[in-house]
N, C-alpha and C. Protein backbone atom coordinates (compact mmCIF):
# COMPACT_ATOMS: atom_id res chain seq x y z
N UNK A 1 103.89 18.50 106.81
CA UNK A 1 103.02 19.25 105.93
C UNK A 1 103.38 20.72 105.90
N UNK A 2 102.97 21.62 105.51
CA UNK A 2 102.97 22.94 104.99
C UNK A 2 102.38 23.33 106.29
N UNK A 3 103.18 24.55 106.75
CA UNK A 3 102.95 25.36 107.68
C UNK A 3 102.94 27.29 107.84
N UNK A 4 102.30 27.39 107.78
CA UNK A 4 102.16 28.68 107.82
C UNK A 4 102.65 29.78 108.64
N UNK A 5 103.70 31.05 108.19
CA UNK A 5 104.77 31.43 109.26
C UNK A 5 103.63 32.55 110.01
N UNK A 6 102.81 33.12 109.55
CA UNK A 6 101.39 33.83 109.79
C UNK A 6 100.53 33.46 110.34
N UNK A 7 99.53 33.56 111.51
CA UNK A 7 98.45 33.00 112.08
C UNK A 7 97.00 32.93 110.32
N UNK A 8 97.09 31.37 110.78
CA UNK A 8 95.89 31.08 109.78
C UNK A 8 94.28 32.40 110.06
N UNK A 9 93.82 32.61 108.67
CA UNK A 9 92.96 33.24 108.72
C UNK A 9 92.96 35.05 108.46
N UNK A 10 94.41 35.24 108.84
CA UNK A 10 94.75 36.41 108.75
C UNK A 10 94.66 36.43 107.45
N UNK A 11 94.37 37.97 106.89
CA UNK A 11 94.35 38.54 105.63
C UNK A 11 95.78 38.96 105.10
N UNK A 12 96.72 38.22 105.03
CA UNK A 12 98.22 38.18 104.67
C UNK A 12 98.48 37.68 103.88
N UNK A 13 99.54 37.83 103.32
CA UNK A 13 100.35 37.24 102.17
C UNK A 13 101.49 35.88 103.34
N UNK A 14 101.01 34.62 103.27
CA UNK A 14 101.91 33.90 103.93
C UNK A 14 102.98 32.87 102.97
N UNK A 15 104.18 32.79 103.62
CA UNK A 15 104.91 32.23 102.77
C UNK A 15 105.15 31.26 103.56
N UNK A 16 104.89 29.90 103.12
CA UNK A 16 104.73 28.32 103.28
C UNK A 16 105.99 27.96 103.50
N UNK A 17 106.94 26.55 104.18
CA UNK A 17 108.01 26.35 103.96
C UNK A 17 108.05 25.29 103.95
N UNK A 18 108.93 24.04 103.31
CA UNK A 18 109.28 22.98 103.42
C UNK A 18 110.21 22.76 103.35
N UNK A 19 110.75 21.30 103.77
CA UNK A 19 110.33 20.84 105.59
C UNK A 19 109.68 22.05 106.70
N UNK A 20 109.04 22.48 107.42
CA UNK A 20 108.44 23.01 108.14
C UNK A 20 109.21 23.09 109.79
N UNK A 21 110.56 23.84 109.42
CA UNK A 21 111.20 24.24 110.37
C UNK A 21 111.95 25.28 110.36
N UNK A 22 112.04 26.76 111.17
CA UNK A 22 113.03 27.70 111.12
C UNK A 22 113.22 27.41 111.97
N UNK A 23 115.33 28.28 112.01
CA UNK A 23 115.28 28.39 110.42
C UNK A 23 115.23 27.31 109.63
N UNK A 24 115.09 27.86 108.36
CA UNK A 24 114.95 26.62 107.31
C UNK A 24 117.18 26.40 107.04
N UNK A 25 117.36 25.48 106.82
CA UNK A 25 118.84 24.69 106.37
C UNK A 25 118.66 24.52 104.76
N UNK A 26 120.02 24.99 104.15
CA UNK A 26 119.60 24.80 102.65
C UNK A 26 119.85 23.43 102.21
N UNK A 27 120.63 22.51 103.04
CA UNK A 27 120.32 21.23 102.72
C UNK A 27 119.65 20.51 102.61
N UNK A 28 118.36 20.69 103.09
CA UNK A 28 117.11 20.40 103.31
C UNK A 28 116.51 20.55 102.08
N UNK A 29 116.89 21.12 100.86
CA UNK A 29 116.10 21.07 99.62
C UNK A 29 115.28 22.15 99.97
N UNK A 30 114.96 22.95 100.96
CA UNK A 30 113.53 23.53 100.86
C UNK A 30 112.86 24.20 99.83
N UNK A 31 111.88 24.42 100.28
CA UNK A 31 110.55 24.37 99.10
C UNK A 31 109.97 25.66 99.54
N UNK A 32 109.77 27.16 99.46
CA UNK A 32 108.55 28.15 100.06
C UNK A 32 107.48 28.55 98.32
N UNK A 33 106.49 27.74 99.29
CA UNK A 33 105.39 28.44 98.67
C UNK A 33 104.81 30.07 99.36
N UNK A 34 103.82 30.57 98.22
CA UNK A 34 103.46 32.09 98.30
C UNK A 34 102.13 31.89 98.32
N UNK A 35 101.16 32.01 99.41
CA UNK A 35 99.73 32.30 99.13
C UNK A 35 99.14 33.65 99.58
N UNK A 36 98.34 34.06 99.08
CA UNK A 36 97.69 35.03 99.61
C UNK A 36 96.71 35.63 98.26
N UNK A 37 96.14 36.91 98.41
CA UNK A 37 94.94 36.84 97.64
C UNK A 37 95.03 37.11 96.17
N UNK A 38 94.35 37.28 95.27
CA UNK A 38 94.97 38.11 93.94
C UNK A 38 94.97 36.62 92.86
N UNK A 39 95.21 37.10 91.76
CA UNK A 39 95.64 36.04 90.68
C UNK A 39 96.58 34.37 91.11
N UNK A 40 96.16 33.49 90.56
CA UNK A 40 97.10 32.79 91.23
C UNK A 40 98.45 33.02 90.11
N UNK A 41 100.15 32.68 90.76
CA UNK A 41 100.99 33.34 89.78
C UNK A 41 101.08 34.66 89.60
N UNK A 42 100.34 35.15 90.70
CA UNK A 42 101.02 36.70 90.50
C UNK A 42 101.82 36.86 91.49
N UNK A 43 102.88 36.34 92.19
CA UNK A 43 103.75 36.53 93.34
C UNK A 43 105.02 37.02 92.54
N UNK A 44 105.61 38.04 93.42
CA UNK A 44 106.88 38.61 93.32
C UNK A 44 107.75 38.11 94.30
N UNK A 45 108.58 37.57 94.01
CA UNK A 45 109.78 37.05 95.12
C UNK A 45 111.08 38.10 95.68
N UNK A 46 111.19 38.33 96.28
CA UNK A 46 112.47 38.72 97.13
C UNK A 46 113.14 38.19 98.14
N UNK A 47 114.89 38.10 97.58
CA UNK A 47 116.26 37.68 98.07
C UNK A 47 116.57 38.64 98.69
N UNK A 48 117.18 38.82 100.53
CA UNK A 48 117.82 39.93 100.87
C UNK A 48 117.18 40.81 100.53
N UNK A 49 116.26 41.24 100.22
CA UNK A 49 115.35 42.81 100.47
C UNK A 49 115.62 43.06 99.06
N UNK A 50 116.12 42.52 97.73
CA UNK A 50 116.71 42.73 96.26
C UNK A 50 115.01 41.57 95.86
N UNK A 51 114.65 42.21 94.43
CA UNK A 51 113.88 41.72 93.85
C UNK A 51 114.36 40.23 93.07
N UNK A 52 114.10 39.21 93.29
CA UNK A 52 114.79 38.14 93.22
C UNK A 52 114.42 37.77 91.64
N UNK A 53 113.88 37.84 90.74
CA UNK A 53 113.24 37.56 89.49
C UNK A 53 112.54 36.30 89.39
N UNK A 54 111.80 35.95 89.77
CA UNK A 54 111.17 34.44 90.10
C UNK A 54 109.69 34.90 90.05
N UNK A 55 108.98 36.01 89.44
CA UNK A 55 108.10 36.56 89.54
C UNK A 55 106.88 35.74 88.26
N UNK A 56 105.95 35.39 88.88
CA UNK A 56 104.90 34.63 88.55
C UNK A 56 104.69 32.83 88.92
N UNK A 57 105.44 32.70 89.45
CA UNK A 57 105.69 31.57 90.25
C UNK A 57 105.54 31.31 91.87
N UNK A 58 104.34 30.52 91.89
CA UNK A 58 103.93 30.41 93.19
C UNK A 58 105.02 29.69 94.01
N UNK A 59 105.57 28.48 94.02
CA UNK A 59 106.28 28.28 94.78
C UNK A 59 108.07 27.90 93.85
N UNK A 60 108.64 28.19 94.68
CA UNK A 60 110.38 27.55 94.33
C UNK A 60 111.03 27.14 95.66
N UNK A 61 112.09 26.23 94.89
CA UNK A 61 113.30 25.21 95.75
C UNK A 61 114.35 26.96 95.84
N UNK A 62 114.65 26.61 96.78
CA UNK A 62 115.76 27.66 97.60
C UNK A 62 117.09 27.09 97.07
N UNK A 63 117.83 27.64 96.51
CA UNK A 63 119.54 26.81 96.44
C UNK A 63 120.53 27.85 96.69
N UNK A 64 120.36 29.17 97.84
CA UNK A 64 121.00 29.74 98.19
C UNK A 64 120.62 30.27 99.44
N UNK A 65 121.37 30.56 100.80
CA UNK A 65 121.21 30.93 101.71
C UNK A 65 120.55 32.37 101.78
N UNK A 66 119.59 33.00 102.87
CA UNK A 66 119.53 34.55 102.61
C UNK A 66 117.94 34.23 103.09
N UNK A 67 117.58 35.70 103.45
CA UNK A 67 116.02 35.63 103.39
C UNK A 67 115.35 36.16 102.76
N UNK A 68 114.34 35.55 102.09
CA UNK A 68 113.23 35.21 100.95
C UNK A 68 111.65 35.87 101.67
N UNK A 69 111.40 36.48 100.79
CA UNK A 69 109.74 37.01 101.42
C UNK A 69 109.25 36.79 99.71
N UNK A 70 107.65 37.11 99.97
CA UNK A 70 107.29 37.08 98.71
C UNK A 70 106.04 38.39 98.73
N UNK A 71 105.79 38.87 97.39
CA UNK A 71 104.57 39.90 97.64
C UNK A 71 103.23 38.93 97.24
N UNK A 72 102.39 39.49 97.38
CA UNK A 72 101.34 39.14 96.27
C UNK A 72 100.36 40.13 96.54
N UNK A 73 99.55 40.75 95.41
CA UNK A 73 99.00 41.72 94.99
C UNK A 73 97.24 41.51 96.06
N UNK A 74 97.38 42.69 96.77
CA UNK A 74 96.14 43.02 97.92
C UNK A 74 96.59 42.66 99.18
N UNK A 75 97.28 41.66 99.23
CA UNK A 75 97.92 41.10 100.69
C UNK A 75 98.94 41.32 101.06
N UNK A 76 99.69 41.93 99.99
CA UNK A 76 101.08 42.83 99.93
C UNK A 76 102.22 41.67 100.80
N UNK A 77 103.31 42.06 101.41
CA UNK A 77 104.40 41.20 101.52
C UNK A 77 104.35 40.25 102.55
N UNK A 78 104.87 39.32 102.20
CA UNK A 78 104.75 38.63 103.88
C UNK A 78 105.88 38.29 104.37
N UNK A 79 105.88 37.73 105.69
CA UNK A 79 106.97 37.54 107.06
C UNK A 79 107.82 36.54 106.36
N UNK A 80 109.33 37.02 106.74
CA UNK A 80 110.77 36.42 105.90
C UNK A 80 110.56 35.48 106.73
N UNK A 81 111.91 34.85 105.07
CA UNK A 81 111.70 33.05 105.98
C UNK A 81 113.28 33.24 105.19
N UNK A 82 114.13 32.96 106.74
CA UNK A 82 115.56 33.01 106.88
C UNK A 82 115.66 31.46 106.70
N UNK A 83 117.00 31.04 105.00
CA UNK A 83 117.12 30.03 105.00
C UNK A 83 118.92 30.16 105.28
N UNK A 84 119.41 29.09 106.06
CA UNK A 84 120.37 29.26 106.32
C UNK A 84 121.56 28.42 106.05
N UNK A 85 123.04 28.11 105.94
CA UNK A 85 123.87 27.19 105.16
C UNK A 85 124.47 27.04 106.66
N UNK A 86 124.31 26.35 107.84
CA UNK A 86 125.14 26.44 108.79
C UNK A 86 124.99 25.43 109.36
N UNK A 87 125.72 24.55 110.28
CA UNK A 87 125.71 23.64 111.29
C UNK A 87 126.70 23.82 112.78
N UNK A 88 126.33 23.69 113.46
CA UNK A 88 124.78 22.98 113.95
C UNK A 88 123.38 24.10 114.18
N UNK A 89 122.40 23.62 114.11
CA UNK A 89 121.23 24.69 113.82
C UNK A 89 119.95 24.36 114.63
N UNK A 90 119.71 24.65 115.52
CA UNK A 90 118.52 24.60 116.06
C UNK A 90 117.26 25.83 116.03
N UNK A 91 116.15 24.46 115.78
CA UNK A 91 115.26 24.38 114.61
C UNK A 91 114.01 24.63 115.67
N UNK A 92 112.87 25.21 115.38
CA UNK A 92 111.35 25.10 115.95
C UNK A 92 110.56 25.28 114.96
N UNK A 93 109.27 24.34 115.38
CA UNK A 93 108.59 24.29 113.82
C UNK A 93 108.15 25.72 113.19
N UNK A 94 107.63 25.69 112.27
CA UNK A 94 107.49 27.08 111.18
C UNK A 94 106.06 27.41 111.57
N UNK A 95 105.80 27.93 112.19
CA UNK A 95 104.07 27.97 112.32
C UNK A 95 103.64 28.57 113.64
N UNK A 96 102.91 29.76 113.68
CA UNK A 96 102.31 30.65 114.43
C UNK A 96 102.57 30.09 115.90
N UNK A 97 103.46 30.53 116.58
CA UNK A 97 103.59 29.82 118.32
C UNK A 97 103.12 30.62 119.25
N UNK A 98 102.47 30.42 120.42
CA UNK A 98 101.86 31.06 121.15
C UNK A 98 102.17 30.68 122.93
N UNK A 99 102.41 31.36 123.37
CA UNK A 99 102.94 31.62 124.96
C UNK A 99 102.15 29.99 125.85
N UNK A 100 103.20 29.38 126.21
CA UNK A 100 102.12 28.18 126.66
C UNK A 100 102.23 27.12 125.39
N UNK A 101 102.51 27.26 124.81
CA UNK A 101 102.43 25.96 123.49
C UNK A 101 103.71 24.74 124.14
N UNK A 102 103.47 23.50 123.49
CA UNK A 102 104.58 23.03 123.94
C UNK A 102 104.97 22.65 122.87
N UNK A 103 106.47 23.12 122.45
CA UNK A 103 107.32 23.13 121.50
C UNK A 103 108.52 22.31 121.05
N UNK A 104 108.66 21.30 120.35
CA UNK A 104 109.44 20.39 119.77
C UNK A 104 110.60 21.20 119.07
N UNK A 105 111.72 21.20 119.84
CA UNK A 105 113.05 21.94 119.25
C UNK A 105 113.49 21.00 118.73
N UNK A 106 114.71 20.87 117.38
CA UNK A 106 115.41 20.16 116.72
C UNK A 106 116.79 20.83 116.35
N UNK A 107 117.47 19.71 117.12
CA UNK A 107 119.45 20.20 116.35
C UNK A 107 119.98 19.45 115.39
N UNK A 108 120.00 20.08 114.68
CA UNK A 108 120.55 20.03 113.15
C UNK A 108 122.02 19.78 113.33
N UNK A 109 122.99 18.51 113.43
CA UNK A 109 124.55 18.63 112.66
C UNK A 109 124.77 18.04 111.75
């Protein structure tokens, strides 16, 4: 399911990922959705810190390596989500981890 790279509840702009593992692999098809407060469709996307033009579109499929953040208007930008073209890749799930958690790593070849 959809995981959130931001602790739930926070007043942030969080950007969603699917499959729900960083880094994310671009073979994987992935998927980042944009939530946070404001209009729905008002998200601005950014590639590499460059304004990516994908602007009014809540979520898109990734088909290039690089990291992706998104804005959205009151909640302003949220935490990059590094998608990457590489093997072998080890993976921990996408979602707020905390000292003491017990954590399911995954290697990617």
């Amino acid at each position: 399911g959809w995981c959130p790279l931001s602790p739930t509840g926070a007043q942030t702009t969080q950007l969603l990922v699917e499959p729900p593992w960083t880094p994310a692999v671009l073979w994987d098809q992935v998927t980042l959705t944009c939530r946070g407060s404001g209009t729905a469709g008002a998200t601005t996307w950014y590639k590499d810190g460059q304004l990516w033009g994908l602007e009014g579109h809540d979520h898109v499929t990734v088909t290039e390596s690089g990291t992706y953040t998104c804005d959205r208007p009151g909640t302003g930008h949220s935490p990059p989500v590094h998608v990457v073209n590489a093997t072998p890749v080890l993976q921990v799930p996408a979602r707020a981890l905390l000292e003491g958690d017990t954590v399911t790593l995954r290697c990617r070849l």
